[in-house]
Protein backbone atom coordinates (compact mmCIF):
# COMPACT_ATOMS: atom_id res chain seq x y z
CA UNK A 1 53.39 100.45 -175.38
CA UNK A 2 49.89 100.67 -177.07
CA UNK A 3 48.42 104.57 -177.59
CA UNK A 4 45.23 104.69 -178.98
CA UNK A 5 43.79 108.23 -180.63
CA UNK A 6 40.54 110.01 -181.70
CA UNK A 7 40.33 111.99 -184.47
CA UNK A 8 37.02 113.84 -185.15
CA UNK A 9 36.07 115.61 -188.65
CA UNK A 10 33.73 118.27 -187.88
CA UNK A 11 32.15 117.86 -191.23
CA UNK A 12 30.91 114.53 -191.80
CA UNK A 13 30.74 113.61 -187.64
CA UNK A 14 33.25 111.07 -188.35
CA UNK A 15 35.79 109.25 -185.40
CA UNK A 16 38.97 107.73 -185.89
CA UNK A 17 40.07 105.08 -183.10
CA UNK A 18 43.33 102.88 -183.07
CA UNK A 19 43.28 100.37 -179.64
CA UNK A 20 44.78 96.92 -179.17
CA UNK A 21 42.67 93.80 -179.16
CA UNK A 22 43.98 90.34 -177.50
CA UNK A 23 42.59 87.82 -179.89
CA UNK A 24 42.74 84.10 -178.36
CA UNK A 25 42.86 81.15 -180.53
CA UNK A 26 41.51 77.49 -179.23
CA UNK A 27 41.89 74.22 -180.93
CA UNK A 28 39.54 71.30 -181.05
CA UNK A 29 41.44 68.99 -178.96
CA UNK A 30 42.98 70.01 -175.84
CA UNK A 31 46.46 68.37 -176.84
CA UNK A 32 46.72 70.62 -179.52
CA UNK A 33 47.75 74.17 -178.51
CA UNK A 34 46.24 77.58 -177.90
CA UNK A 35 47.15 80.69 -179.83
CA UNK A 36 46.67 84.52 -178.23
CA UNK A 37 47.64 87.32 -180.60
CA UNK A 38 47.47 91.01 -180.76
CA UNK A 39 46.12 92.80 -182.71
CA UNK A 40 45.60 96.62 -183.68
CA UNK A 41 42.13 97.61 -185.06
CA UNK A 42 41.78 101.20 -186.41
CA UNK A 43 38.13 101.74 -186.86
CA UNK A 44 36.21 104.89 -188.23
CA UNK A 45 32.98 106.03 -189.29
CA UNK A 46 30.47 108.34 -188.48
CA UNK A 47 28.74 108.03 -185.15
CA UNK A 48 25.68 105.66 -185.64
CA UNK A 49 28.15 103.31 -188.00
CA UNK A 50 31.58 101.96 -187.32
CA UNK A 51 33.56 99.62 -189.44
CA UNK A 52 37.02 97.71 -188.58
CA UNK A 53 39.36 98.93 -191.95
CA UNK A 54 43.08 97.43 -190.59
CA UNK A 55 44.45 94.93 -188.69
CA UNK A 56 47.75 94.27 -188.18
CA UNK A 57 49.17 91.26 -186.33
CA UNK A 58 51.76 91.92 -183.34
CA UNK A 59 52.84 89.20 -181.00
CA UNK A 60 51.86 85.77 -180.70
CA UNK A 61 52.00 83.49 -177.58
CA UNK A 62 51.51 79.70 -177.55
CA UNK A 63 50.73 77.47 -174.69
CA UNK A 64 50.62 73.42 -174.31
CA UNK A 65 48.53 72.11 -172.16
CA UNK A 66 50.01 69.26 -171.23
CA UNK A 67 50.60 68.10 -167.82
CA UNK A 68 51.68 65.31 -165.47
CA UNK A 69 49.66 64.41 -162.59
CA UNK A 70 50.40 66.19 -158.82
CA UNK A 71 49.82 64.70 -155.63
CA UNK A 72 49.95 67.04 -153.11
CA UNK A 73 51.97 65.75 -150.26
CA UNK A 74 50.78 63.89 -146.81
CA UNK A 75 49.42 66.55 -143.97
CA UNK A 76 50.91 66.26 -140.93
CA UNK A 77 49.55 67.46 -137.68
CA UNK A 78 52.28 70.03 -135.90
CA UNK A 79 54.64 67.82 -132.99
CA UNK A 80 53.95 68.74 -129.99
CA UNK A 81 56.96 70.98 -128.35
CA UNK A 82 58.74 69.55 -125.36
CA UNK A 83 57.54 72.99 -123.34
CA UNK A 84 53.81 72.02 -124.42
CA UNK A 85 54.58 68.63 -122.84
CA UNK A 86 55.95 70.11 -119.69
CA UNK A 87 53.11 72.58 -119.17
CA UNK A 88 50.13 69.70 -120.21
CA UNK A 89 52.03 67.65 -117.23
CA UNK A 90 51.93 70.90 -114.55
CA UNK A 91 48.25 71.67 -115.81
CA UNK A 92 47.43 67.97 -115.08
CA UNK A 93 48.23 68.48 -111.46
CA UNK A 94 46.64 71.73 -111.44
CA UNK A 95 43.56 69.69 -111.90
CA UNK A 96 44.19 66.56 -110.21
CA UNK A 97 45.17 68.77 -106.87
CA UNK A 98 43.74 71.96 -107.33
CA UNK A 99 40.29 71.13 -107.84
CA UNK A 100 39.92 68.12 -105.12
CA UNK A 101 42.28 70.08 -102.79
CA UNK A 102 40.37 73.95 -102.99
CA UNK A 103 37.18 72.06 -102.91
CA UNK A 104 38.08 70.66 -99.43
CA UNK A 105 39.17 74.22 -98.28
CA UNK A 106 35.48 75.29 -99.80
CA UNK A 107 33.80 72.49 -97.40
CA UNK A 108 35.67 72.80 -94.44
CA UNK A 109 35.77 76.72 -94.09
CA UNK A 110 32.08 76.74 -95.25
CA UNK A 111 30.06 73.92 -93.14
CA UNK A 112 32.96 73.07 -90.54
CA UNK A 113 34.77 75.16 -88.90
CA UNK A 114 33.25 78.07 -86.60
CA UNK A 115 32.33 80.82 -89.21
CA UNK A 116 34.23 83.66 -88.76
CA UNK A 117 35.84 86.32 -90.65
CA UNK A 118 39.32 84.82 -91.44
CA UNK A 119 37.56 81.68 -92.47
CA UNK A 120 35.24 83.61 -94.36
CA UNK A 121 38.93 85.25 -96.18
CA UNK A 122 39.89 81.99 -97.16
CA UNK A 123 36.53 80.41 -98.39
CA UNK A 124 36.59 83.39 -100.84
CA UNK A 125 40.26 82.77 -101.42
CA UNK A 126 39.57 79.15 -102.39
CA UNK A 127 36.37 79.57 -104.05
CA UNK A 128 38.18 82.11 -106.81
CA UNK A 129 41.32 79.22 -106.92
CA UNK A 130 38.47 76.60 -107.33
CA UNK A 131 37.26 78.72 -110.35
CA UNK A 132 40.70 78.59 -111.90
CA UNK A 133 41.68 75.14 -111.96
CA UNK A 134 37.89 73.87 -113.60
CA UNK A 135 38.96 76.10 -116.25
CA UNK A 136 41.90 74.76 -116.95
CA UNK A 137 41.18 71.70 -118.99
CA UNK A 138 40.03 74.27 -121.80
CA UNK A 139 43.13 75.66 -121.92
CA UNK A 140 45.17 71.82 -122.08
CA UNK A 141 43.03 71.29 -125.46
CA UNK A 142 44.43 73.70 -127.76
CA UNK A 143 48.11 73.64 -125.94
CA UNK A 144 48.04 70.00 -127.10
CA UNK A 145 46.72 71.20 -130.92
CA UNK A 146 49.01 73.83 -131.87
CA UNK A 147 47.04 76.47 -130.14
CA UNK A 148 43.91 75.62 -132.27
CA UNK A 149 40.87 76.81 -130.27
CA UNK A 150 37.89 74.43 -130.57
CA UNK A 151 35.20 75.99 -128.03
CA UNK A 152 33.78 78.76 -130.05
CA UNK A 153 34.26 82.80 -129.16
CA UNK A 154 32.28 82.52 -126.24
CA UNK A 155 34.29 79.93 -124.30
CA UNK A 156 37.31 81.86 -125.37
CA UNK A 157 36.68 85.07 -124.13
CA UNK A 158 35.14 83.60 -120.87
CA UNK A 159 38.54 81.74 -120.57
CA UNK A 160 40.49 84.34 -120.63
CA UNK A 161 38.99 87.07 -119.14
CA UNK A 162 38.16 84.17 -116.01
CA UNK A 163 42.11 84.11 -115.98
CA UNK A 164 42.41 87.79 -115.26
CA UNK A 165 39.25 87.87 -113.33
CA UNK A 166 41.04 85.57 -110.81
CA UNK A 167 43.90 86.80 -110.52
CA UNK A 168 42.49 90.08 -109.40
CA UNK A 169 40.42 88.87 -107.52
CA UNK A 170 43.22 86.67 -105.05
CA UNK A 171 45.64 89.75 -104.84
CA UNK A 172 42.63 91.85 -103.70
CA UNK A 173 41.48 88.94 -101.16
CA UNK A 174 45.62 89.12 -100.00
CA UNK A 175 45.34 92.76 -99.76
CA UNK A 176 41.94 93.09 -97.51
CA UNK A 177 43.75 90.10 -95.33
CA UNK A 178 46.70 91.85 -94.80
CA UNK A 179 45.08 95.20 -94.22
CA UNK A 180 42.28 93.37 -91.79
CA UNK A 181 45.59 91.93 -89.34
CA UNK A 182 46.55 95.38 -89.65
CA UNK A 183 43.65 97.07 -88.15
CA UNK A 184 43.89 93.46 -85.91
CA UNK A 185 46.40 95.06 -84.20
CA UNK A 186 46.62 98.76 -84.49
CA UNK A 187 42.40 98.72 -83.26
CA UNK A 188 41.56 96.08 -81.26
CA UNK A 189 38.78 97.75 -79.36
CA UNK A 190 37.22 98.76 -82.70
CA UNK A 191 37.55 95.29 -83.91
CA UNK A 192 36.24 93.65 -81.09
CA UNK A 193 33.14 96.11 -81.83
CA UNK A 194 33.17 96.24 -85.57
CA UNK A 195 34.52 93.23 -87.32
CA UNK A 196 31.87 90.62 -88.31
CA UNK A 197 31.04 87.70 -90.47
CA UNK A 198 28.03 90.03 -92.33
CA UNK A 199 30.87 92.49 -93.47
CA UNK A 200 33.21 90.19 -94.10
CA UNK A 201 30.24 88.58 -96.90
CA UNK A 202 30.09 92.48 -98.17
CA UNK A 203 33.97 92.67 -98.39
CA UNK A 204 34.43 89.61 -99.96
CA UNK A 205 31.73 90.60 -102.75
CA UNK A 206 33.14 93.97 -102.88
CA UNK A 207 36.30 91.66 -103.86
CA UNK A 208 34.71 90.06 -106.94
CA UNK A 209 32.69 93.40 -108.20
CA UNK A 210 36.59 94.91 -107.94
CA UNK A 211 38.19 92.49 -109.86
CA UNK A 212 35.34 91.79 -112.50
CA UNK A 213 36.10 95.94 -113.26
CA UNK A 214 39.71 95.39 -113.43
CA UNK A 215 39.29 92.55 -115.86
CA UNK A 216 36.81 94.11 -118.15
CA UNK A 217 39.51 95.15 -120.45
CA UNK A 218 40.86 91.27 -120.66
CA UNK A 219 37.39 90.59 -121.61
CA UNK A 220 36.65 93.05 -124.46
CA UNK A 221 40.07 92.45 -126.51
CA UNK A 222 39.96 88.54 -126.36
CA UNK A 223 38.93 87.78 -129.77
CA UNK A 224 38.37 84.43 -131.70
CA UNK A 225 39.94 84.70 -134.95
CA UNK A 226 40.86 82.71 -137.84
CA UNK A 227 44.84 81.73 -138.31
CA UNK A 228 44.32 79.53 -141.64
CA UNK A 229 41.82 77.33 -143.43
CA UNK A 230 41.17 74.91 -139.93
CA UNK A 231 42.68 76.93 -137.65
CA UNK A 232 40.87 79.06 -134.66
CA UNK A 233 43.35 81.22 -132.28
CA UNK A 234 42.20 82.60 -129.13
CA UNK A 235 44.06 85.88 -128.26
CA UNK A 236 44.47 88.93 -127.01
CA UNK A 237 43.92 91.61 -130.28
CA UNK A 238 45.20 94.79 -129.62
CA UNK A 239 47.70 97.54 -131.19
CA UNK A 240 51.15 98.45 -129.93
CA UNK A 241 49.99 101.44 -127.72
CA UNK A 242 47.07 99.42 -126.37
CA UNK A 243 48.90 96.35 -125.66
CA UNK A 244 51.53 98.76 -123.56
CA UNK A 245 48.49 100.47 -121.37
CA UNK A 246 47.45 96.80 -120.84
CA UNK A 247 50.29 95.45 -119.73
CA UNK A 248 51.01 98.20 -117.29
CA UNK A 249 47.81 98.52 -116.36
CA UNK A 250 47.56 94.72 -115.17
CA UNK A 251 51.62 95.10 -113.68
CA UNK A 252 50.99 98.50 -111.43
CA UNK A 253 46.91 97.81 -110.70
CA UNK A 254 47.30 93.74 -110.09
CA UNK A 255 50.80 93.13 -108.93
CA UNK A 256 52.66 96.22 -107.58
CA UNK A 257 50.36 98.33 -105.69
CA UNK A 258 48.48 95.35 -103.91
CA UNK A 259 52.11 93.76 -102.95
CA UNK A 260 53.37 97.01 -101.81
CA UNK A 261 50.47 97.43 -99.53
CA UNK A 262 50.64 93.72 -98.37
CA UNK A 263 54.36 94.05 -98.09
CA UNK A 264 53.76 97.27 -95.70
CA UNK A 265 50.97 95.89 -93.64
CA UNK A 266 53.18 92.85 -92.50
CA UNK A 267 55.79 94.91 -91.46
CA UNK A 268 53.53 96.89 -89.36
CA UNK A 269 51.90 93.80 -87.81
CA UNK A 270 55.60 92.12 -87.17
CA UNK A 271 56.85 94.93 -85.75
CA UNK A 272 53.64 95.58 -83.36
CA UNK A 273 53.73 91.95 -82.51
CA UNK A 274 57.23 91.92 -81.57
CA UNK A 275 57.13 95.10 -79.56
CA UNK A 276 55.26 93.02 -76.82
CA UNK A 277 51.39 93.58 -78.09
CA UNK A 278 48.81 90.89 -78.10
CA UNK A 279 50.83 88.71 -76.22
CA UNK A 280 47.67 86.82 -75.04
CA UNK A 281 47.40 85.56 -78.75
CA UNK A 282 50.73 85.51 -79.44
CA UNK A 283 50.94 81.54 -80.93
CA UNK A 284 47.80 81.95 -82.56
CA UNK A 285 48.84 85.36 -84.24
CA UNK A 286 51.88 84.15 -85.60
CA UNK A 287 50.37 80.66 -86.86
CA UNK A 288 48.40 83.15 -88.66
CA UNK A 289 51.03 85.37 -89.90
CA UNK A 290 52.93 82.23 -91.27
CA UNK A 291 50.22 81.19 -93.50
CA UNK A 292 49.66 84.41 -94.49
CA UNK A 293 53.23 85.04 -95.51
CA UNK A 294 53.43 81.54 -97.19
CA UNK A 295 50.21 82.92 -99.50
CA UNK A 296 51.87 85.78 -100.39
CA UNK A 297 55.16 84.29 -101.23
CA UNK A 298 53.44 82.02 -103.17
CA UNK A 299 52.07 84.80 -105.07
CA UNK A 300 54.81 86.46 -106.12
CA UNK A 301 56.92 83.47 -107.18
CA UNK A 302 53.79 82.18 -109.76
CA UNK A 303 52.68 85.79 -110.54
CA UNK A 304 56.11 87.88 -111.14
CA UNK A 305 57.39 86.08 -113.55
CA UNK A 306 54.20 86.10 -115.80
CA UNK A 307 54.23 90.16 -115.90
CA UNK A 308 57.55 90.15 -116.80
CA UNK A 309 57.61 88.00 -120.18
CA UNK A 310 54.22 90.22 -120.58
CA UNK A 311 56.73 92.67 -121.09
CA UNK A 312 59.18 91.10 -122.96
CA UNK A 313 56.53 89.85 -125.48
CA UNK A 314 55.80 93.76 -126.13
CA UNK A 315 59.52 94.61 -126.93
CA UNK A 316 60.20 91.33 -128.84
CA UNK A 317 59.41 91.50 -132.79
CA UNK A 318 57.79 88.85 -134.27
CA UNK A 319 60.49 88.55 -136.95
CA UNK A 320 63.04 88.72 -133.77
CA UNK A 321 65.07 85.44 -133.44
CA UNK A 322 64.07 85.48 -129.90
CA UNK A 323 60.58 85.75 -130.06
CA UNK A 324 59.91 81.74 -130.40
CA UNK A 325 61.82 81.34 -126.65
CA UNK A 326 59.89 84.51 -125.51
CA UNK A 327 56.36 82.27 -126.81
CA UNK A 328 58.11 79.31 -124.65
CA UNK A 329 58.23 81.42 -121.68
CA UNK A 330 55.23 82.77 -121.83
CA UNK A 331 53.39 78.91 -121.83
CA UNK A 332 55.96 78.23 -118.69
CA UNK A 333 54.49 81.57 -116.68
CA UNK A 334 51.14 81.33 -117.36
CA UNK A 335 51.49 77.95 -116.36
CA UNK A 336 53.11 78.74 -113.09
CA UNK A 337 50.75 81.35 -112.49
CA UNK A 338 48.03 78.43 -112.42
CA UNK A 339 49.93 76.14 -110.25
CA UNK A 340 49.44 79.05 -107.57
CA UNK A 341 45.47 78.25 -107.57
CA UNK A 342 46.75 74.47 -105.95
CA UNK A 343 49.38 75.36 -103.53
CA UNK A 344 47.32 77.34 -101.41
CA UNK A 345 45.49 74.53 -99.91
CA UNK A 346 48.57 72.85 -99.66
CA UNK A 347 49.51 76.05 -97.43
CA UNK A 348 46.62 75.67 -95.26
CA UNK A 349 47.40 71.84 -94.93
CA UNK A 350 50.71 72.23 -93.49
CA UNK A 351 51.03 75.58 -91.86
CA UNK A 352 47.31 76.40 -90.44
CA UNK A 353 46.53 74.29 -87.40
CA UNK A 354 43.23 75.16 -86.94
CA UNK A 355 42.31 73.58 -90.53
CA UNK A 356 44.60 70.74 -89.98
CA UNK A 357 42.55 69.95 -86.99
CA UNK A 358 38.81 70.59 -89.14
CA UNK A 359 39.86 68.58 -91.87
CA UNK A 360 41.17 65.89 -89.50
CA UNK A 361 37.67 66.10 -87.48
CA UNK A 362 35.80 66.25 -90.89
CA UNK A 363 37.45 62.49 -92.10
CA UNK A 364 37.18 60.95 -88.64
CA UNK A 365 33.05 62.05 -88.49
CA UNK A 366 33.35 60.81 -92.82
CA UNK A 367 34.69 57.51 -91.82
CA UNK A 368 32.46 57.08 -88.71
CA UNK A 369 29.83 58.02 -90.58
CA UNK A 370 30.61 55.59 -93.02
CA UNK A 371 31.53 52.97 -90.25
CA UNK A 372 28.45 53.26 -89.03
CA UNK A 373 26.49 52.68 -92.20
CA UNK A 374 28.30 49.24 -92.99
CA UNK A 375 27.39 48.29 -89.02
CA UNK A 376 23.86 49.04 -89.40
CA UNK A 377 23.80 47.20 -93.06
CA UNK A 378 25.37 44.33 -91.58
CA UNK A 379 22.88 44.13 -88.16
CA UNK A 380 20.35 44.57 -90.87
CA UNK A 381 21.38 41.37 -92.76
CA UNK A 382 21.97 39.31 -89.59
CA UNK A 383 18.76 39.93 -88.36
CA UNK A 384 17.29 39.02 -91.71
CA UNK A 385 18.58 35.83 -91.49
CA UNK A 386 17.71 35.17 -88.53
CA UNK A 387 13.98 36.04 -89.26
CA UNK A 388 14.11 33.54 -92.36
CA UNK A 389 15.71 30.90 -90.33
CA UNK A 390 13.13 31.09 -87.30
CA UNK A 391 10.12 31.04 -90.57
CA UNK A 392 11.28 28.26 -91.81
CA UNK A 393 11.56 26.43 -88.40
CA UNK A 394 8.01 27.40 -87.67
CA UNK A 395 6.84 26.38 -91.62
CA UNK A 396 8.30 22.91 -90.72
CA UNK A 397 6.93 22.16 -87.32
């Protein structure tokens, strides 16, 4: 331990100073080696002059400098998990079925069937699904690179928030179909009066300016940050306590309140329609009611299971050794929860008669259409022909 002192003469103006110095030797050649040593300097004088008087040597260090070659080793790209391959496969069908299959609900409840307000439900319904799955291909990108995210900040937040932004948007579509069957029922006169196509158009983009404000938060605390020297992560930054009011936030505002109110409007509607009310649209109410239900089913299957490793992810530490399955199961959920954006078609396909029937007028008109085309092509041609022929009978006569 070095202590260095001053030591003033009030006489003469004089200081007195003892410090260590680390003095560093190098040779000519770099094979040779280097010397550091320490030494102690006491130095004095007056103020304008100061001299060096002592030096004592202390330690002495040597280093060699030489040194083999090093090859750092061969980079490997990260494997790709067997979960990763699982959810790439389900996000591939997403797309293959989601897109062509919502887009078909989007043509046939827009242009051809009889606009009214239950078609105008599910044109909304299908137009947020539609949304969904030509997003998903951004997401299939980094899943297949380690999570690397190669689209820039703006794509991710987009991305993200979309995700929320959709699913708020189809449990608040569920919710104002379930409460419009309700009021079906309970007010017919009123309906019969009241319900329209123009408020249905207000309702359904009283639907999107809802669930753009319920998703705002998803959008502000998506950030694009850096996870190493080439790798971009796209996630959700927040602390503990803000993470928790998320998470509930999204559980009670877009899961339980909206099923609880769907959940109570069917069971006044089933229990109205089996007490003997609107029997003359009995068949048609309850081909209704079964798609409906189907939705909602469908719903809570691909949606529950996604709020629940949301809260498991919150209670898990990241130095927990369950916190790698709890990352698995979170890829799993949120792909489930886009596999719901392709079933519904599906739903409307097999339980809704009335769109069976569209879609089924919609490809017989395609393919007459088309028909018709290659008939009038080929009368064309003939009578081409038949005009050279007859010129080149009159050319030789």
């Amino acid at each position: 331990m070095w202590v260095w002192a001053l030591k003033t003469n009030s006489e003469n103006k004089s200081r007195r100073v003892v410090f260590p110095v680390l003095l560093t030797t190098h040779q000519a050649t770099q094979q040779s080696p280097s010397t550091q040593q320490w030494i102690l300097l006491i130095i004095h004088g007056p103020t304008t002059t100061i001299t060096i008087i002592q030096t004592s040597l202390c330690l002495t260090w040597t280093y060699n400098y030489n040194y083999s070659d090093f090859t750092l080793p061969p980079f490997e790209p990260p494997k790709i998990q067997p979960v990763q391959i699982v959810s790439l496969i389900f996000y591939g069908l997403v797309v293959l079925l989601g897109v062509p299959g919502n887009a078909l609900v989007v043509w046939v409840t827009g242009f051809r069937m009889t606009r009214s307000v239950t078609s105008l439900w599910f044109l909304n319904l299908a137009l947020a699904d539609l949304l969904c799955c030509l997003s998903v291909p951004l997401l299939m990108v980094p899943l297949a690179h380690d999570d690397h995210w190669h689209f820039g900040p703006v794509a991710c937040t987009l991305v993200k928030g979309l995700f929320y932004l959709v699913m708020y948007c189809s449990i608040l579509q569920l919710v104002l179909i379930s409460v419009d069957r309700l009021v079906l029922v309970t007010r017919p006169v009123w309906c019969q009066n009241k319900r329209q196509p123009k408020k249905a158009v207000f309702a359904c983009v009283a639907v999107w300016c809802l669930a753009l404000i319920g998703s705002i938060p998803q959008f502000v605390y998506t950030e694009h940050s850096e996870a190493g020297e080439e790798k971009r992560e796209c996630k959700t930054k927040a602390g503990v306590t803000t993470s928790w009011i998320l998470t509930c936030y999204r559980f009670i505002m877009g899961f339980i309140l909206p099923f609880m109110v769907i959940v109570i409007c069917h069971i006044v509607v089933y229990k109205k329609a089996d007490g003997g009310m609107n029997r003359g649209r009995g068949s048609r109410s309850k081909r209704t009611l079964r798609v409906i239900i189907a939705v909602v089913l469908t719903f809570f299957l691909c949606w529950f299971p996604l709020h629940i490793v949301d809260f498991l992810y919150l209670t898990t530490p990241r130095d927990s050794p369950q916190h790698p399955n709890v990352y698995k199961a979170e890829i799993l959920t949120v792909c489930l929860a886009y596999c719901n954006s392709c079933l519904n078609p599906l739903l409307y396909v097999c339980l809704g008669r009335d769109f069976k029937s569209s879609v089924t007028r919609s490809l017989r008109s395609m393919f007459h259409f088309i028909n018709e085309e290659t008939l009038v092509r080929q009368s064309i041609g003939s009578t081409e022909t038949k005009v050279t022929g007859s010129s080149k009978e009159m050319t030789k006569v």
